[in-house]
PDB file of N, CA and C in Angstrom:
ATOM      1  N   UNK A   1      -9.328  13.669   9.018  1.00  0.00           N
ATOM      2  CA  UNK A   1      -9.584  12.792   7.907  1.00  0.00           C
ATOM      3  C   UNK A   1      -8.523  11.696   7.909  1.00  0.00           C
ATOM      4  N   UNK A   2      -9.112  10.366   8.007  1.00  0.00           N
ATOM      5  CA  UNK A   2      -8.228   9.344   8.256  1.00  0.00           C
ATOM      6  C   UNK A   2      -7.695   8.725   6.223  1.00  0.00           C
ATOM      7  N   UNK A   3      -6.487   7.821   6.441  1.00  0.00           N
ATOM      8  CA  UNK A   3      -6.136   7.249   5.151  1.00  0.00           C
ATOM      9  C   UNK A   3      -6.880   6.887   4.523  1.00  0.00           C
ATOM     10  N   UNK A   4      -6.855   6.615   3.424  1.00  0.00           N
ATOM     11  CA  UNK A   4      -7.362   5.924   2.432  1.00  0.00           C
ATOM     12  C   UNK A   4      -7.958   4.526   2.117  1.00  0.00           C
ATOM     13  N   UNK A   5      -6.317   4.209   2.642  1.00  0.00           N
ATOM     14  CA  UNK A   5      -6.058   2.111   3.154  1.00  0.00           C
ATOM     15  C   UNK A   5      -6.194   1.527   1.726  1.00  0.00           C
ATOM     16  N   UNK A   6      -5.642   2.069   0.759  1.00  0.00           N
ATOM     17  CA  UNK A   6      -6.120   1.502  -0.534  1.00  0.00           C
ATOM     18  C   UNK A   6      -5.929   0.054  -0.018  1.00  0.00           C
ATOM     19  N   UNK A   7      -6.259  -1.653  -1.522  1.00  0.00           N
ATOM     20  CA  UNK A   7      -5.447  -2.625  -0.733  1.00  0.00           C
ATOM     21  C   UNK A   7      -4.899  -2.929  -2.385  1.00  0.00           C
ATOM     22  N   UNK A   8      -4.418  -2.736  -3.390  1.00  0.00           N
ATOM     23  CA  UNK A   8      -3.321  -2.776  -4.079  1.00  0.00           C
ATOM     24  C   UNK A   8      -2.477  -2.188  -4.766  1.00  0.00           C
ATOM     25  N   UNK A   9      -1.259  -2.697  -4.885  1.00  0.00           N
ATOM     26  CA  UNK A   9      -0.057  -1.378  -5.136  1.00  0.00           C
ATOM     27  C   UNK A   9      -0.720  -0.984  -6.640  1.00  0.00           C
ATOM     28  N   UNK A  10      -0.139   0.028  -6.715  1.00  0.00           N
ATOM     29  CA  UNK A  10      -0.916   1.028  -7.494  1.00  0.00           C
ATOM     30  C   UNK A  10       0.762   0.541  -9.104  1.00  0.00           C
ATOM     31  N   UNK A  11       1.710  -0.080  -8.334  1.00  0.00           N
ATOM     32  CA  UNK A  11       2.307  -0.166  -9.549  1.00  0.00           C
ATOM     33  C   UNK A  11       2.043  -1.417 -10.646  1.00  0.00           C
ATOM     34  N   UNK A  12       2.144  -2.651  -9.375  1.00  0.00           N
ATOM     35  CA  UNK A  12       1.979  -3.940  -9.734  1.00  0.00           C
ATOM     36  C   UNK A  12       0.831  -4.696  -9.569  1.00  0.00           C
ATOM     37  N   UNK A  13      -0.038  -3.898  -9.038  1.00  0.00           N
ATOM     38  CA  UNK A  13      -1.440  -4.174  -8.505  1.00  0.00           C
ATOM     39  C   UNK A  13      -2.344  -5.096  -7.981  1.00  0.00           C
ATOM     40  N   UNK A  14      -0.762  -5.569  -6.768  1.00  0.00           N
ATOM     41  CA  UNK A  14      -0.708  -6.935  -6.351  1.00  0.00           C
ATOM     42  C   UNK A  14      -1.632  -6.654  -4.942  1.00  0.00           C
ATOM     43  N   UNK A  15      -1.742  -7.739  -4.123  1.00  0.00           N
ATOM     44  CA  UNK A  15      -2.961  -7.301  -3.302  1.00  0.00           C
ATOM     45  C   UNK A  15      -1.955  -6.720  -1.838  1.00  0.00           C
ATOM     46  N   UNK A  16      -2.444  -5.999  -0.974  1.00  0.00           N
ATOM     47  CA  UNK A  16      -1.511  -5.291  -0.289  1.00  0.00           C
ATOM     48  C   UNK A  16      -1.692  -5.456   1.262  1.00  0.00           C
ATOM     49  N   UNK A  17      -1.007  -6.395   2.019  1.00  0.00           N
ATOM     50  CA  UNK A  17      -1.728  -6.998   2.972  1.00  0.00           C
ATOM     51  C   UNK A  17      -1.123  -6.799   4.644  1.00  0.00           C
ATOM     52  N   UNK A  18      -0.294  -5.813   4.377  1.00  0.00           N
ATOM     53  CA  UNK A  18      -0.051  -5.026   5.528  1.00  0.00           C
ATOM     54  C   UNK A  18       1.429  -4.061   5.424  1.00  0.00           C
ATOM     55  N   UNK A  19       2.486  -4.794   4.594  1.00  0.00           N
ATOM     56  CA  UNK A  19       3.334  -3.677   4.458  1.00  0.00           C
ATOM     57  C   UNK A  19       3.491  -2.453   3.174  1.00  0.00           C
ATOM     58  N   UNK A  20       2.564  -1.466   3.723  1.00  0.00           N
ATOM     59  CA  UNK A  20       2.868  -0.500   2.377  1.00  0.00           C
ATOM     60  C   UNK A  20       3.012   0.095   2.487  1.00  0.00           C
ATOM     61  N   UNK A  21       3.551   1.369   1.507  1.00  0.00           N
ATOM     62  CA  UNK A  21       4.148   2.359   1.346  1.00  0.00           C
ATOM     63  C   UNK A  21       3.596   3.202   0.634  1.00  0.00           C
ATOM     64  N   UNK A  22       3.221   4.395   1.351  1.00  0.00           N
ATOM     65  CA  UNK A  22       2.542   5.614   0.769  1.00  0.00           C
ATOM     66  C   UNK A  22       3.672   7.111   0.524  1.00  0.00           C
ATOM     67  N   UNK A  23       3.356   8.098  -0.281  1.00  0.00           N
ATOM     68  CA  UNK A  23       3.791   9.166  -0.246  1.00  0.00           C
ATOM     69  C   UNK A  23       2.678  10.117   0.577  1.00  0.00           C
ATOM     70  N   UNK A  24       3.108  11.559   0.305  1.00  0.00           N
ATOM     71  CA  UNK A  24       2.546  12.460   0.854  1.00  0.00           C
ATOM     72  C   UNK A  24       0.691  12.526   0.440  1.00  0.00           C
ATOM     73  N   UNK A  25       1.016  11.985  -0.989  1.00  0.00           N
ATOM     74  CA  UNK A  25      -0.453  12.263  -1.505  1.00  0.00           C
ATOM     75  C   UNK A  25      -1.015  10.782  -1.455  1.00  0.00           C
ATOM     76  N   UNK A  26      -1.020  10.037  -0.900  1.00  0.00           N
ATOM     77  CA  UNK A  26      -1.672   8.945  -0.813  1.00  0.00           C
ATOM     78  C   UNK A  26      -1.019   7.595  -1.700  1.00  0.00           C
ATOM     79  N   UNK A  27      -0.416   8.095  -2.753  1.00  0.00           N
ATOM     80  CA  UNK A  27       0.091   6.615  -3.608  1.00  0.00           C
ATOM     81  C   UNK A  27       0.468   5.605  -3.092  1.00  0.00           C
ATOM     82  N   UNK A  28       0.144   4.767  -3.466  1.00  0.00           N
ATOM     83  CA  UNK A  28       0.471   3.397  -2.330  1.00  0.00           C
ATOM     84  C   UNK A  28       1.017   2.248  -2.936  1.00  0.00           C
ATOM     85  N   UNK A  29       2.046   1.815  -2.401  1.00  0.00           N
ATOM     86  CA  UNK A  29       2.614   0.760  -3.092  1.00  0.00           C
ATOM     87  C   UNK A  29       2.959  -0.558  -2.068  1.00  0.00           C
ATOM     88  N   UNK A  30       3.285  -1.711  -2.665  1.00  0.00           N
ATOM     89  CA  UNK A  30       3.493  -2.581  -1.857  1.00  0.00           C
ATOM     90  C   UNK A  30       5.658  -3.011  -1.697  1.00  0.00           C
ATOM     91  N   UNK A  31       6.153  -3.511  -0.918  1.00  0.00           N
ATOM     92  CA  UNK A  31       7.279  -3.427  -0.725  1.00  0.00           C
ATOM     93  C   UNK A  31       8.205  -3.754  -1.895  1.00  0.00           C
ATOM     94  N   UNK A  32       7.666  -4.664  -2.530  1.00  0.00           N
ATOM     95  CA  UNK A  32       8.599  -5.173  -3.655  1.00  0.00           C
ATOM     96  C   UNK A  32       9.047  -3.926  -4.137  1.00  0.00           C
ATOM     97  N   UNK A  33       7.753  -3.134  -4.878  1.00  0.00           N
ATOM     98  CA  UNK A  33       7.832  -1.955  -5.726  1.00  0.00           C
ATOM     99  C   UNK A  33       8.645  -1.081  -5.206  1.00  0.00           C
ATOM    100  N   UNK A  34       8.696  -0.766  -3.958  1.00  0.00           N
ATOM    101  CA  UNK A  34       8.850   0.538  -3.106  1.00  0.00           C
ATOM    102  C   UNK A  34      10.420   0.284  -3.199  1.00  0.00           C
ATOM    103  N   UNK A  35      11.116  -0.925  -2.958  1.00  0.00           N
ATOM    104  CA  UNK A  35      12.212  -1.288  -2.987  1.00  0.00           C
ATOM    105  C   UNK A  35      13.034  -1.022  -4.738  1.00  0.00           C
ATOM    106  N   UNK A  36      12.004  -1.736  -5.612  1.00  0.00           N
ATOM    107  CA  UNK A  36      12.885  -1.449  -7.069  1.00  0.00           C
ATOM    108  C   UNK A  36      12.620  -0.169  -7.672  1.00  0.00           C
ATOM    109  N   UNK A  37      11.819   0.495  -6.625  1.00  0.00           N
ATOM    110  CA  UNK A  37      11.903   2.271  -7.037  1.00  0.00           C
ATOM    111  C   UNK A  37      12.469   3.878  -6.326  1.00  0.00           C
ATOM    112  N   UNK A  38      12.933   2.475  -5.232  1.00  0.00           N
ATOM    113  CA  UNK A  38      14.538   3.094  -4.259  1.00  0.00           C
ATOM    114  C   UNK A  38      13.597   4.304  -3.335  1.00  0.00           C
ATOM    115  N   UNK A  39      12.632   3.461  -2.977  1.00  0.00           N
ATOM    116  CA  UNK A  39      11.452   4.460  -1.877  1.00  0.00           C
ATOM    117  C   UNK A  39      11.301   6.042  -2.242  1.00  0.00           C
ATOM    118  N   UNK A  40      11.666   6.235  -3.912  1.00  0.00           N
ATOM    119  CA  UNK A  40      10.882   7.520  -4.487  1.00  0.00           C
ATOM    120  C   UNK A  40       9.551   7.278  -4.834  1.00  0.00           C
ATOM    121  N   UNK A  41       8.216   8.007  -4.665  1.00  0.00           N
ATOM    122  CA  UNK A  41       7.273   8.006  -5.375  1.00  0.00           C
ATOM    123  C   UNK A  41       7.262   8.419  -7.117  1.00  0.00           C
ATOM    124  N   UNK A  42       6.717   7.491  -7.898  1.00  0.00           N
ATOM    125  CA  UNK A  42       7.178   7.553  -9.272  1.00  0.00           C
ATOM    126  C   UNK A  42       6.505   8.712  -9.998  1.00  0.00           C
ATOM    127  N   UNK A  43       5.336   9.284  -8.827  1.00  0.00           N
ATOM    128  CA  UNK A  43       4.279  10.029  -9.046  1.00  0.00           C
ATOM    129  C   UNK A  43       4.589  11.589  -9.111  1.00  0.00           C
ATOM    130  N   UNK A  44       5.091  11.744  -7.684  1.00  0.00           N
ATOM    131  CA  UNK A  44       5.192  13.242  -7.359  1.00  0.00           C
ATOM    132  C   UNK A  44       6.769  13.253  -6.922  1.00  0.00           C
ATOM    133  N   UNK A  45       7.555  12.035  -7.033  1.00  0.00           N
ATOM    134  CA  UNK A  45       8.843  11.917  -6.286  1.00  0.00           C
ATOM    135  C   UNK A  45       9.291  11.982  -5.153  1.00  0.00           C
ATOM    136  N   UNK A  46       8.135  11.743  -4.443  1.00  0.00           N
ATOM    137  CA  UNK A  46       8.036  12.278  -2.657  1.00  0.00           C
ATOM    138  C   UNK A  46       8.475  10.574  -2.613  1.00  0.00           C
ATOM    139  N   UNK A  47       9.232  10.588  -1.022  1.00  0.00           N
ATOM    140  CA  UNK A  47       9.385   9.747  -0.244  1.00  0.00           C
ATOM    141  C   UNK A  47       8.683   8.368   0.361  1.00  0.00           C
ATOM    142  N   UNK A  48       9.038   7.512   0.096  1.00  0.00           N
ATOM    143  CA  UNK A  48       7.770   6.349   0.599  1.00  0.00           C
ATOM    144  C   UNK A  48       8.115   5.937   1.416  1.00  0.00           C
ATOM    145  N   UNK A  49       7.250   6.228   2.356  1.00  0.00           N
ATOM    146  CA  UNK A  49       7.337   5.706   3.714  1.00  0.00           C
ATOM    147  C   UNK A  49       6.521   4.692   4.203  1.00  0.00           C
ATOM    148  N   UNK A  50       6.524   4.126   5.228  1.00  0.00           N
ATOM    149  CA  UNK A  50       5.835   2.637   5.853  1.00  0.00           C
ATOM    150  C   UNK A  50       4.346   3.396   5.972  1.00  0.00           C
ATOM    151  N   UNK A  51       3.150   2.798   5.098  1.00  0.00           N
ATOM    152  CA  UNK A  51       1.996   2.598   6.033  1.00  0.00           C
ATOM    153  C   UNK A  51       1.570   2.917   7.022  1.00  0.00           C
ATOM    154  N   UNK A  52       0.924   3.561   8.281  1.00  0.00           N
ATOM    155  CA  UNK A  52       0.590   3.237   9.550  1.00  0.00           C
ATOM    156  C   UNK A  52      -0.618   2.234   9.525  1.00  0.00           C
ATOM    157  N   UNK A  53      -0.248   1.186  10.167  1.00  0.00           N
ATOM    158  CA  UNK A  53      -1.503   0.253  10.316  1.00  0.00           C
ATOM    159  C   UNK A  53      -1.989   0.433  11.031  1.00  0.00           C
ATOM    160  N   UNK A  54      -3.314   0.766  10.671  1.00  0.00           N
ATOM    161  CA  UNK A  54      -5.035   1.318  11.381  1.00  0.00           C
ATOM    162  C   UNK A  54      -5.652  -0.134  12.060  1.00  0.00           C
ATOM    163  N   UNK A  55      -6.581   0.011  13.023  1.00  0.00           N
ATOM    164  CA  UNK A  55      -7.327  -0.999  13.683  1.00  0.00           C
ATOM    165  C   UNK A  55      -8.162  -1.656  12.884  1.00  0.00           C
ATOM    166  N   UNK A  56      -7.929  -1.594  11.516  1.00  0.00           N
ATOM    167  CA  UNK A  56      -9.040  -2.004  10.997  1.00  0.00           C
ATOM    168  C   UNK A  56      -8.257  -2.957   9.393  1.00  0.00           C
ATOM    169  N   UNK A  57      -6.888  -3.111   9.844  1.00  0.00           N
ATOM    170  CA  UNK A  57      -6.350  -3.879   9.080  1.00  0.00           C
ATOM    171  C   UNK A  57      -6.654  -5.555   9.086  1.00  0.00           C
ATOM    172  N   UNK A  58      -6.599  -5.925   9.709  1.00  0.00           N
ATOM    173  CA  UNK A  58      -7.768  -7.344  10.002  1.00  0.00           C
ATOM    174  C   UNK A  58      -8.528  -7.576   9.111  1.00  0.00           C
ATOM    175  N   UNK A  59      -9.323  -6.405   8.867  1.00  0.00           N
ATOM    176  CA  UNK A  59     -10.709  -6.726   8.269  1.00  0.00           C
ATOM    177  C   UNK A  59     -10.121  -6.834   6.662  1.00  0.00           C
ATOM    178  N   UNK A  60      -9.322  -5.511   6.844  1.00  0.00           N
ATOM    179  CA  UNK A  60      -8.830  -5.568   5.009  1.00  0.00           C
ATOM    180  C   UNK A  60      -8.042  -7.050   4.157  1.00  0.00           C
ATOM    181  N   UNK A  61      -7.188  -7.540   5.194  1.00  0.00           N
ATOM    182  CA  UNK A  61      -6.526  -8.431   4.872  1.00  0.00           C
ATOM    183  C   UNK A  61      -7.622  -9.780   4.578  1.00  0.00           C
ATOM    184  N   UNK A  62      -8.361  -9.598   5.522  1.00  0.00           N
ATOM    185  CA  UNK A  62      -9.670 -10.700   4.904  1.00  0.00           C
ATOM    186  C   UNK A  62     -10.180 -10.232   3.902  1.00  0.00           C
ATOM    187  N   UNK A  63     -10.712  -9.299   3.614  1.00  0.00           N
ATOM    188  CA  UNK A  63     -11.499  -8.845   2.351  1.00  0.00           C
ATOM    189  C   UNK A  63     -10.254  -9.229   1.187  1.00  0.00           C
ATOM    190  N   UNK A  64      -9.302  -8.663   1.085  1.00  0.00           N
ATOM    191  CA  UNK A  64      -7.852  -8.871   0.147  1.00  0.00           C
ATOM    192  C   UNK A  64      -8.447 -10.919  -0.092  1.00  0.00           C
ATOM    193  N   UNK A  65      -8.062 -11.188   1.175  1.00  0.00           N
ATOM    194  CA  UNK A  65      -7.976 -13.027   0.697  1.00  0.00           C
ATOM    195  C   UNK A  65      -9.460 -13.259  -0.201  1.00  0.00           C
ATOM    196  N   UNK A  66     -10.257 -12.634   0.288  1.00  0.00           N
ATOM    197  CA  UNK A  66     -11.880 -13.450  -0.203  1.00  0.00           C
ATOM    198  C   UNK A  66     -11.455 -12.602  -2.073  1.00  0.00           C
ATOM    199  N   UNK A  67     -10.908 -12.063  -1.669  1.00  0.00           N
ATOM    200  CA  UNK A  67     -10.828 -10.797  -3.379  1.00  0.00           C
ATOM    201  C   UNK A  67     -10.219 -11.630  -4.383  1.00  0.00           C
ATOM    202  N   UNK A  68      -8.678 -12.482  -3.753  1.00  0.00           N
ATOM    203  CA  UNK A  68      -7.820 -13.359  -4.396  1.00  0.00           C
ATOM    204  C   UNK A  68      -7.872 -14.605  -4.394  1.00  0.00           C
ATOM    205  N   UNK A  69      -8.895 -14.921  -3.540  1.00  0.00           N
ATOM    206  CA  UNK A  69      -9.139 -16.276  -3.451  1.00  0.00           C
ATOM    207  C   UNK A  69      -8.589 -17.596  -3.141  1.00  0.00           C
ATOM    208  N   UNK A  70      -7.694 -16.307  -2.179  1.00  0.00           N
ATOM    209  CA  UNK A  70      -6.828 -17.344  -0.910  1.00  0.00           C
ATOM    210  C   UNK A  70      -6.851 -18.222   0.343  1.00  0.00           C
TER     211      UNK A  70
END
């Protein structure tokens, strides 16, 4: 079972366009957040770690722009 790939941080719910940060259970945040919450999850307190970017980030980052209207 592959990620999730949400595409916005779940704190600031800004659009999330390749560097993010997940915990164990999926929460996903984007760097700003991950940084002013000292890479704890605010959720379960687990660790936030980098994203792995999937082959199919391309597509998301377009969908993200057409979403924001960039």
């Amino acid at each position: 079972m592959g990620l999730e790939m949400k595409i916005h941080c779940e704190r600031c719910e800004n659009g999330l366009s390749g560097n993010a940060f997940i915990c164990v259970h999926e929460c996903t945040f984007c760097e700003d957040c991950t940084i002013a919450m000292a890479g704890v999850c605010p959720n379960c307190s687990g660790e936030l770690v980098r994203r792995p970017k999937g082959p199919d980030i391309a597509r998301w980052a377009k969908y993200l722009k057409k979403e924001v209207g960039q």
